[in-house]
Protein backbone atom coordinates (compact mmCIF):
# COMPACT_ATOMS: atom_id res chain seq x y z
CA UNK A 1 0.00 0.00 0.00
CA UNK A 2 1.49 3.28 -1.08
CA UNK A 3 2.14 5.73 1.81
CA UNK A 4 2.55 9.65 1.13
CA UNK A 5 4.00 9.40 4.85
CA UNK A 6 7.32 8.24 3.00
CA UNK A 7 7.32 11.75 0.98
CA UNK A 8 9.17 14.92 1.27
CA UNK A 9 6.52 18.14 0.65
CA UNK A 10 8.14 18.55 -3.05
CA UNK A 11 8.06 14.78 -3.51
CA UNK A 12 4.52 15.15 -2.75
CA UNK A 13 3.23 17.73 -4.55
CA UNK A 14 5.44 16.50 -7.66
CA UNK A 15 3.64 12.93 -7.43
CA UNK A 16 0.55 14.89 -7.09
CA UNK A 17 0.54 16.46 -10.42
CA UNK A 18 1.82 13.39 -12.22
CA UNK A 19 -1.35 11.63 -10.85
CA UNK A 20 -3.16 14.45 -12.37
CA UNK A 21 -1.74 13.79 -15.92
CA UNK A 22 -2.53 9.91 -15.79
CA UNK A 23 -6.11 10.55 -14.64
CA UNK A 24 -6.38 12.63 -17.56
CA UNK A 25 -5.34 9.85 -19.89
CA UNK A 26 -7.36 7.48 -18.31
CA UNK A 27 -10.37 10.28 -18.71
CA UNK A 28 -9.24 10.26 -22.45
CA UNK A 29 -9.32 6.75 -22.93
CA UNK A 30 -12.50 6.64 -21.09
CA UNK A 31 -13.85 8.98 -23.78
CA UNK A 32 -12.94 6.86 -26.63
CA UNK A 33 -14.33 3.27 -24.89
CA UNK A 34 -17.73 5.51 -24.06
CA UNK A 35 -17.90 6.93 -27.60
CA UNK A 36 -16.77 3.55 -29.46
CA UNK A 37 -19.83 1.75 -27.10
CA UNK A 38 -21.94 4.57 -28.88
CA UNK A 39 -20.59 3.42 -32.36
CA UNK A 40 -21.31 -0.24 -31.59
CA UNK A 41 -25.22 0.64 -30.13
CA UNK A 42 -26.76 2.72 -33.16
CA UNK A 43 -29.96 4.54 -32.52
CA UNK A 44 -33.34 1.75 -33.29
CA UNK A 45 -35.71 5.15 -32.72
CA UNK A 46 -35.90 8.36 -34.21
CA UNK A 47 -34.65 11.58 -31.65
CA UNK A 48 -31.97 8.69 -29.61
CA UNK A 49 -28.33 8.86 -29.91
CA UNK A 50 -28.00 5.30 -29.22
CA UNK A 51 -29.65 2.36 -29.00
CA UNK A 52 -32.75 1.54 -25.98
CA UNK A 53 -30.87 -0.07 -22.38
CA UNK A 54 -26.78 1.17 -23.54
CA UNK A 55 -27.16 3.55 -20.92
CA UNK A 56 -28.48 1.80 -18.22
CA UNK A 57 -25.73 -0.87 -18.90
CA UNK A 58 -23.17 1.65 -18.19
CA UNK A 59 -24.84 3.11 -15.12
CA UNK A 60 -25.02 -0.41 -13.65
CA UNK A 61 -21.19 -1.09 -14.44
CA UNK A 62 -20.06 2.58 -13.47
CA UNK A 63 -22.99 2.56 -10.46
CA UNK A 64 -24.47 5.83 -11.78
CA UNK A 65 -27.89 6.54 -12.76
CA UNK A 66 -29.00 6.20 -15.95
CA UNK A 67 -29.24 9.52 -16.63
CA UNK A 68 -25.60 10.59 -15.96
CA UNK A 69 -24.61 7.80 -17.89
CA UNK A 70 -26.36 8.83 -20.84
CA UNK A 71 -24.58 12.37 -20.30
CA UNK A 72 -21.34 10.61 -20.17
CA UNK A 73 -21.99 8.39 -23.67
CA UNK A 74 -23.49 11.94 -25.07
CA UNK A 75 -20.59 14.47 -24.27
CA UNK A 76 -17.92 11.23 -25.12
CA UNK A 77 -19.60 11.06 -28.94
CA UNK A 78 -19.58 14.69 -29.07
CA UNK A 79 -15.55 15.50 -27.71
CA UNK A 80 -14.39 12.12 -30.26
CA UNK A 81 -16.10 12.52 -33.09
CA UNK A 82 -16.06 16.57 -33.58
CA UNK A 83 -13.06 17.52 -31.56
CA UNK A 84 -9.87 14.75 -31.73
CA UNK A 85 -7.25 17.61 -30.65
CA UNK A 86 -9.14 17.77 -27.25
CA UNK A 87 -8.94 14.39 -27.15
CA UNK A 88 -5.02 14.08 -27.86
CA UNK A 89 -4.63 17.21 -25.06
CA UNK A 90 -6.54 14.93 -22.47
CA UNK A 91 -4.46 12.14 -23.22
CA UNK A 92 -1.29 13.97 -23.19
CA UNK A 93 -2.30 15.30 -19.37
CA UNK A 94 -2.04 18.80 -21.12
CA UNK A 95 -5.40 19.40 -19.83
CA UNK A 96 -7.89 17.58 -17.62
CA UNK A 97 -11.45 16.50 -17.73
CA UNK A 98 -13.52 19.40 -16.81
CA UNK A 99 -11.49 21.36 -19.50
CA UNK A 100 -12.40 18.90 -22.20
CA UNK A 101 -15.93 18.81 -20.68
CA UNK A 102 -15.95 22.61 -20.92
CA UNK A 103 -14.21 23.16 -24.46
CA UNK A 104 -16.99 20.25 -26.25
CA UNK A 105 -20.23 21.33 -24.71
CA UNK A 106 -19.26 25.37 -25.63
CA UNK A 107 -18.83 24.24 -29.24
CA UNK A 108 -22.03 22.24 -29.56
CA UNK A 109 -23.38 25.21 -31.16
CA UNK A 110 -21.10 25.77 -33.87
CA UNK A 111 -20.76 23.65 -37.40
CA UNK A 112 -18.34 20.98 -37.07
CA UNK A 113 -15.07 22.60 -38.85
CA UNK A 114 -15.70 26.16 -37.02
CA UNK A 115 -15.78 23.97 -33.51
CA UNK A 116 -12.37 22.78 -34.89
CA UNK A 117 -11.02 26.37 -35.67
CA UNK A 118 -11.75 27.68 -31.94
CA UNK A 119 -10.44 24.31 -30.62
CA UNK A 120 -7.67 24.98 -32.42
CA UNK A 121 -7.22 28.62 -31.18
CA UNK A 122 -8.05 27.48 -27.42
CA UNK A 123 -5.58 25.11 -27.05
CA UNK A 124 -2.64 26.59 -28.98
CA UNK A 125 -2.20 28.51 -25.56
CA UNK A 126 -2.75 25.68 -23.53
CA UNK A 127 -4.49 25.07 -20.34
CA UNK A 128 -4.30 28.78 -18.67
CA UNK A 129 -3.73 29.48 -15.03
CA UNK A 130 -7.28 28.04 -13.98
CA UNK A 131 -10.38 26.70 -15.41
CA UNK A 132 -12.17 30.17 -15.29
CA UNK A 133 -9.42 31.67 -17.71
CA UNK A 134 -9.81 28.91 -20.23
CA UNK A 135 -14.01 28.91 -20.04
CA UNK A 136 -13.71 32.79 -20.97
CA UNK A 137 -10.77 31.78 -23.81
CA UNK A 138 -13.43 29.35 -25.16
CA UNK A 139 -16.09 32.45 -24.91
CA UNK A 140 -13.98 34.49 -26.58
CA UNK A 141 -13.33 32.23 -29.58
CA UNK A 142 -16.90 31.31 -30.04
CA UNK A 143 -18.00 34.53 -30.26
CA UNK A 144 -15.56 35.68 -32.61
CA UNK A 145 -16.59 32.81 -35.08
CA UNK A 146 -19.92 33.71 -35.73
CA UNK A 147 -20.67 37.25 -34.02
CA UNK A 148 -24.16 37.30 -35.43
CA UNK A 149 -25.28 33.74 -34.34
CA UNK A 150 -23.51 34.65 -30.87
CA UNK A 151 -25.63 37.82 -30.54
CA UNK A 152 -28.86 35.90 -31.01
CA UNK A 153 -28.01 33.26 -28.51
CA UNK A 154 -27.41 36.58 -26.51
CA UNK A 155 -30.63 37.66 -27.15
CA UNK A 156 -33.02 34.72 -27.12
CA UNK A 157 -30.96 34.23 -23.47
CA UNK A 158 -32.15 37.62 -22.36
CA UNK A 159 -36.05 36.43 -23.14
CA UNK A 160 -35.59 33.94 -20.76
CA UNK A 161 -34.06 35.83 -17.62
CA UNK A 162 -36.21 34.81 -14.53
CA UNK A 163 -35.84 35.02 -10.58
CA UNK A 164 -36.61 31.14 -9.29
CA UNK A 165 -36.45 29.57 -5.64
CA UNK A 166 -34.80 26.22 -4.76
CA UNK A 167 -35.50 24.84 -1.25
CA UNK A 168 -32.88 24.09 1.26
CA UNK A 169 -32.69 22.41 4.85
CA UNK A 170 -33.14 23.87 8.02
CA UNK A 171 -35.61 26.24 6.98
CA UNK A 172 -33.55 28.28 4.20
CA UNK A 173 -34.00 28.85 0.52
CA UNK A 174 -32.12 29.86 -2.36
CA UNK A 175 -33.21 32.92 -4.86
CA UNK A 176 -31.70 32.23 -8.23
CA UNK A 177 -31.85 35.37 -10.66
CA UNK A 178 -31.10 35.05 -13.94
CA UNK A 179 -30.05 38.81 -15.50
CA UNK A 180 -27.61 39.68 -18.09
CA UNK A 181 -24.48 39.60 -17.02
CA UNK A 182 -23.74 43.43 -16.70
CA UNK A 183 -27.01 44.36 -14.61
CA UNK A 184 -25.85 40.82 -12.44
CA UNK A 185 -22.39 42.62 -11.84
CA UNK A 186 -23.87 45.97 -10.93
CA UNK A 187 -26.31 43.94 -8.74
CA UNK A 188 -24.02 42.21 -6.85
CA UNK A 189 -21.35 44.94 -6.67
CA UNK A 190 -23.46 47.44 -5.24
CA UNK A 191 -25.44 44.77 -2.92
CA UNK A 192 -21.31 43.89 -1.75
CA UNK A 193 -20.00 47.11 -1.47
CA UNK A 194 -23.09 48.28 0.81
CA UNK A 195 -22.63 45.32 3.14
CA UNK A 196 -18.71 45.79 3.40
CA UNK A 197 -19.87 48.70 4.98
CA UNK A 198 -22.32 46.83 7.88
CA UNK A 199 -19.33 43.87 8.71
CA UNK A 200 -19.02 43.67 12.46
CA UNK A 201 -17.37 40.81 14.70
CA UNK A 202 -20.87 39.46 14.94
CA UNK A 203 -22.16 39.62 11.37
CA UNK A 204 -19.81 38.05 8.37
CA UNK A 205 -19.89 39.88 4.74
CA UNK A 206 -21.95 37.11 4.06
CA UNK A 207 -24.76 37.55 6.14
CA UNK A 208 -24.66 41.29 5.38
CA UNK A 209 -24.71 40.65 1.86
CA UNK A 210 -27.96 38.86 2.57
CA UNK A 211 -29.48 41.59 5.03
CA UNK A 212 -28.45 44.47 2.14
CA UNK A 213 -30.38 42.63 -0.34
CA UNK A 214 -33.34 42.24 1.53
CA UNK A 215 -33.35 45.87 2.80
CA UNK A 216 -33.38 47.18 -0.94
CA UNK A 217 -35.94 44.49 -1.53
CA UNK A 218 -38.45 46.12 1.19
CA UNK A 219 -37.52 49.81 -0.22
CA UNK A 220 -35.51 50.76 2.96
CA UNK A 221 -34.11 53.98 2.70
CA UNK A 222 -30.60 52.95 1.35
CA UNK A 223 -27.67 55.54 0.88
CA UNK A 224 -26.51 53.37 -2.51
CA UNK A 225 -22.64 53.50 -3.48
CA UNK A 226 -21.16 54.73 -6.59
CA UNK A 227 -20.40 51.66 -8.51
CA UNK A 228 -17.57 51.34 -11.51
CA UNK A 229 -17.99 48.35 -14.11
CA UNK A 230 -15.09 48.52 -17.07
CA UNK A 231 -16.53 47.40 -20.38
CA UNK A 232 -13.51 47.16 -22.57
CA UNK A 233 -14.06 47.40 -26.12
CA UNK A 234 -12.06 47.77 -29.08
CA UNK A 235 -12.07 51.04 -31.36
CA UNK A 236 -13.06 49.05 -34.24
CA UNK A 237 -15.63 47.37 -32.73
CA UNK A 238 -17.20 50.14 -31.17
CA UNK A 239 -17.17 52.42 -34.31
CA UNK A 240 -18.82 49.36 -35.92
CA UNK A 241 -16.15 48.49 -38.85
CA UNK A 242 -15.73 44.76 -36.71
CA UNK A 243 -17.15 42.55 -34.29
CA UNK A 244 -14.65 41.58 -32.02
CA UNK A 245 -15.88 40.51 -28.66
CA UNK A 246 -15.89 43.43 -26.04
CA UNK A 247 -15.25 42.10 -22.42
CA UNK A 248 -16.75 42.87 -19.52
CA UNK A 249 -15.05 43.01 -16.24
CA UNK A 250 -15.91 40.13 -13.95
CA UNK A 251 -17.54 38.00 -16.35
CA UNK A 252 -15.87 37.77 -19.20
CA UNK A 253 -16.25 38.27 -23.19
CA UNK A 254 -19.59 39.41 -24.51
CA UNK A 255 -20.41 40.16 -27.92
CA UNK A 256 -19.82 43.44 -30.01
CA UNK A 257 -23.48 44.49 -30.00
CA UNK A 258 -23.45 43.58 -26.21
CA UNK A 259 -20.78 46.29 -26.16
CA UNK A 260 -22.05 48.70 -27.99
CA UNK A 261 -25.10 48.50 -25.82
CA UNK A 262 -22.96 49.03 -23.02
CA UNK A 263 -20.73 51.62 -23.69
CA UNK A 264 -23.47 53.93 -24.65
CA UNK A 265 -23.88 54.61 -20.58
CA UNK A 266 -20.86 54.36 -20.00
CA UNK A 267 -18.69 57.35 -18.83
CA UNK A 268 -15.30 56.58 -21.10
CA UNK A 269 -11.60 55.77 -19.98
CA UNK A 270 -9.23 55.93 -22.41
CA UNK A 271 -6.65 52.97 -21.80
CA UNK A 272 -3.69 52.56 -24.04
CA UNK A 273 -2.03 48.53 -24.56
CA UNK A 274 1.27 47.45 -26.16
CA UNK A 275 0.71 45.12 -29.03
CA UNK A 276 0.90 42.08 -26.81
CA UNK A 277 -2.15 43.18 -25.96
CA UNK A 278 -1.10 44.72 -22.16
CA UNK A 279 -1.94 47.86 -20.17
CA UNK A 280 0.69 50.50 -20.67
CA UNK A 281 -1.07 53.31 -19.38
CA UNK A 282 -4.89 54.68 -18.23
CA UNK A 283 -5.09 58.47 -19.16
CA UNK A 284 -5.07 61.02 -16.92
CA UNK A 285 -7.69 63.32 -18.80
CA UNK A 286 -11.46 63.54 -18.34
CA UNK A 287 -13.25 60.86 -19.71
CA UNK A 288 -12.81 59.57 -16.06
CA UNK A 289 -9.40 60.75 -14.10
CA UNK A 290 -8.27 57.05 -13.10
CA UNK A 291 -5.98 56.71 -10.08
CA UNK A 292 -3.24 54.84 -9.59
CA UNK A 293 -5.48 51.86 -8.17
CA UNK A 294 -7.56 51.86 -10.99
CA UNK A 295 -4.74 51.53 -13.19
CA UNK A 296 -3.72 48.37 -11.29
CA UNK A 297 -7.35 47.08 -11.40
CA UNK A 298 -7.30 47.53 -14.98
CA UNK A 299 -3.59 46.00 -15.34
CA UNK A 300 -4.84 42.92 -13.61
CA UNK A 301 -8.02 42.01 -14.25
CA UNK A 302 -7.64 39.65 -11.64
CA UNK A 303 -6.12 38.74 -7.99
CA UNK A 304 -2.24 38.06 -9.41
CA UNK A 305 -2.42 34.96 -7.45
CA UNK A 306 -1.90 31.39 -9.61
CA UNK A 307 -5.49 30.23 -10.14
CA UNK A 308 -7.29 32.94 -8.08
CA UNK A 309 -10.37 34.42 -10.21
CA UNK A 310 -11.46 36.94 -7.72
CA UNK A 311 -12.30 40.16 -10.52
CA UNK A 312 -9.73 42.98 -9.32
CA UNK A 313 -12.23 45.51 -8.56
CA UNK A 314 -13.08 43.60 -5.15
CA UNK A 315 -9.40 43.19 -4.67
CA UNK A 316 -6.49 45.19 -2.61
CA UNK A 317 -3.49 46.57 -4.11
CA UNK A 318 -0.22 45.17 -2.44
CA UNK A 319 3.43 46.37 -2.83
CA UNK A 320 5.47 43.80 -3.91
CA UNK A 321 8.32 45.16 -2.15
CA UNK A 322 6.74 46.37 1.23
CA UNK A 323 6.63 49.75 1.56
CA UNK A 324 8.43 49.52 4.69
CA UNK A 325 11.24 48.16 3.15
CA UNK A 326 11.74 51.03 0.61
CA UNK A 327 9.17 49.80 -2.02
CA UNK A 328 7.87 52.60 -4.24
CA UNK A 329 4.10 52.90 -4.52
CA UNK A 330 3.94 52.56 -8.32
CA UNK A 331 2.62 50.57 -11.42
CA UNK A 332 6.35 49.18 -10.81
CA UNK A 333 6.10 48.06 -7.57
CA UNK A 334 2.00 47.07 -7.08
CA UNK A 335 -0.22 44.26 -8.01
CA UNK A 336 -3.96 43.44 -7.33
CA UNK A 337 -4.42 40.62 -4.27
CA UNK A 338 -7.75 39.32 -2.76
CA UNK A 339 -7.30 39.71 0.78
CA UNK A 340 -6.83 35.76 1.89
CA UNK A 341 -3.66 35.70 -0.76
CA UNK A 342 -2.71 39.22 0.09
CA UNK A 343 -1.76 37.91 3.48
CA UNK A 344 0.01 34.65 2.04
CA UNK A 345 3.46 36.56 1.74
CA UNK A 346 2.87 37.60 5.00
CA UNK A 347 2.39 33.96 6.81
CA UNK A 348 3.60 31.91 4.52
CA UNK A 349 7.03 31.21 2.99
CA UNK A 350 4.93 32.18 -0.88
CA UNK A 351 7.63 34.39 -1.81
CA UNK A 352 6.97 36.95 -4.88
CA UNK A 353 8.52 39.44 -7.01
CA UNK A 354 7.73 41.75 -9.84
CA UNK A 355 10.60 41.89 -12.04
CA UNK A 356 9.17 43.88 -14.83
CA UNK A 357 5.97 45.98 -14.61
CA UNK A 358 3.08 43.81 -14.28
CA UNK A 359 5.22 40.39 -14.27
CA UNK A 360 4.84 39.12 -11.28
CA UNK A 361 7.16 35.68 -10.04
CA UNK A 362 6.22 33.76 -7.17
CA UNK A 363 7.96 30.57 -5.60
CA UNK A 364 6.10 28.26 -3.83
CA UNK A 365 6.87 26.79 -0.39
CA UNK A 366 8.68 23.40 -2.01
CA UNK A 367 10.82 25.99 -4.22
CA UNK A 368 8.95 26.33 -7.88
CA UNK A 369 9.01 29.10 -9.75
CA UNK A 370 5.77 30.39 -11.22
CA UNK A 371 6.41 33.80 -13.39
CA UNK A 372 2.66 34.81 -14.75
CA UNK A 373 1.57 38.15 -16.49
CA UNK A 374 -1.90 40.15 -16.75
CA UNK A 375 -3.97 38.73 -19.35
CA UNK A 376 -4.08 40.89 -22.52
CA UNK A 377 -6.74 42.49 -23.90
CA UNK A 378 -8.36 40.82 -26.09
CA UNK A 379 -9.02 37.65 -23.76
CA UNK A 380 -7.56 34.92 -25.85
């Protein structure tokens, strides 16, 4: 019987990963058995993808339902037949399951040889820093095939928007709104930044969130907050001569008209990129007189810690090199951290530096090296 007891923390950590890449090949090969079972049970009725009791012979084998089994033999057909690069990346261990998962059932709406062009495109830059940074790559890419068919998936989504309630134990429930994504933002950004104002010892941000929500439901007299979402959009796009995808700030790409829609309430910030696609500078002129955070925020996009996705707007900005210990308080010198990995430098042995503006290289407890940089606009 293996025991991890036997391990030193990089020995660890190292076998870790490598389990990670055989799982994926196993997932892979998985994939091709389910999809080749599929092959060998054709369809007897019209609107089935394979033939009456296939599923429920899985889900006895695999002691799933039948349902879930069916899901499996569905997205299996779907990621072998229309997308064998995916297939060769899972197999590799260049990415994992939930990234294949991810990258077939976003394509299911696109003709089989434009599914292979964004596959193409996605994986090309591999498997990003976390599994929200390669969803939004995916977004990105789809929408940029076919901006008109993208914009009416946009809009037949927005007839369907609807407020629902789940039950839950102990006497609670769940209210699940369904909004487009930039009234959701505003939404939640203005219900968070009212309750970060009610935290106490006694009552978490949670619970305030909760109490804010319900105080603006009952029309209590509410001093609201003034609220900043970035759309960012290229020129072209928003002069109409293309339809590259906009993005907007906490949720990801969206589609030119989306944009357009946008940025005509939007008071404008003029922010200038090298051709890598990276923030160089946020003007200083009216349009909207950024600060020095907001330049950061922008920079960022995100907390600058490996695989956090917390949007930088809801983030703090750290000095690299404390300020105690001579570190300036400039683009040079600051990066956006949630608070939880803010502190890591601080109780941990994480170690980072910022070599270059915006670079940002951290080593890890067992002694890797991690160098990362802010996404570039466009989200690719």
């Amino acid at each position: 019987m293996f025991d991890p007891r036997s391990l030193s923390l990089p020995q660890a950590v190292s076998r870790l990963a490598g389990n990670a890449r055989l799982r994926a090949a196993l997932d892979a090969e998985d994939a091709r058995l389910l999809a080749w079972i599929a092959e060998l049970s054709p369809p007897e009725r019209d609107g089935t993808r394979v033939a009456d009791g296939v599923a429920e012979m899985i889900a006895v084998e695999l002691n799933i339902s039948p349902q879930d089994a069916l899901a499996k033999l569905l997205l299996a057909q779907e990621m072998v037949n229309r997308l064998p690069a995916t297939v060769a990346a899972l197999a590799a261990g260049d990415i994992d399951a939930t990234r294949a998962a991810t990258l077939t059932q976003q394509t299911t709406v696109l003709p089989d040889d434009t599914a292979r062009w964004v596959e193409q495109r996605v994986l090309e830059r591999g498997p990003r820093a976390d599994h929200s940074r390669f969803r939004n790559a995916i977004r990105y890419h789809v929408t940029r095939s076919d901006p008109d068919a993208a914009e009416r998936r946009r809009q037949k989504a927005q007839q369907e928007r609807d407020v629902k309630t789940i039950d839950l134990p102990d006497g609670m429930a769940q209210l699940n709104i369904t909004l487009d994504a930039a009234e959701a933002i505003t939404a939640f950004n203005q219900i968070d930044a009212l309750a970060k104002q009610r935290t106490t010892t006694d009552r978490s941000l949670r619970q305030c969130r909760a109490d804010v929500f319900m105080d603006l439901i009952l029309g209590k007299n509410i001093r609201r907050t003034a609220l900043t979402t970035n759309v960012t959009v290229p020129v072209t796009t928003l002069a109409g001569l293309t339809d590259t995808p906009g993005e907007l700030s906490g949720y990801g790409p969206i589609t030119a008209e989306h944009a357009r829609e946008l940025a005509q309430h939007t008071t404008w910030r003029r922010i200038l990129t090298d051709p890598a696609g990276h923030v160089l500078e946020v003007s200083r002129s009216r349009f909207a007189p950024p600060s020095l955070k907001r330049h950061i925020h922008l920079r960022d996009r995100t907390c600058r810690q490996p695989g956090c996705t917390q949007p930088a707007e809801r983030t703090e900005i750290d000095h690299t090199q404390r300020h105690t210990d001579n570190g300036p308080t400039s683009h040079t010198n600051l990066a956006a951290f949630c608070k939880p990995h803010n502190l890591l430098k601080e109780r941990t042995t994480w170690k980072v530096t910022q070599p270059t503006p915006g670079t940002l290289t951290f080593t890890t407890p067992t002694g890797k090296t991690i160098t990362t940089h802010p996404t570039p606009y466009p989200l690719e």
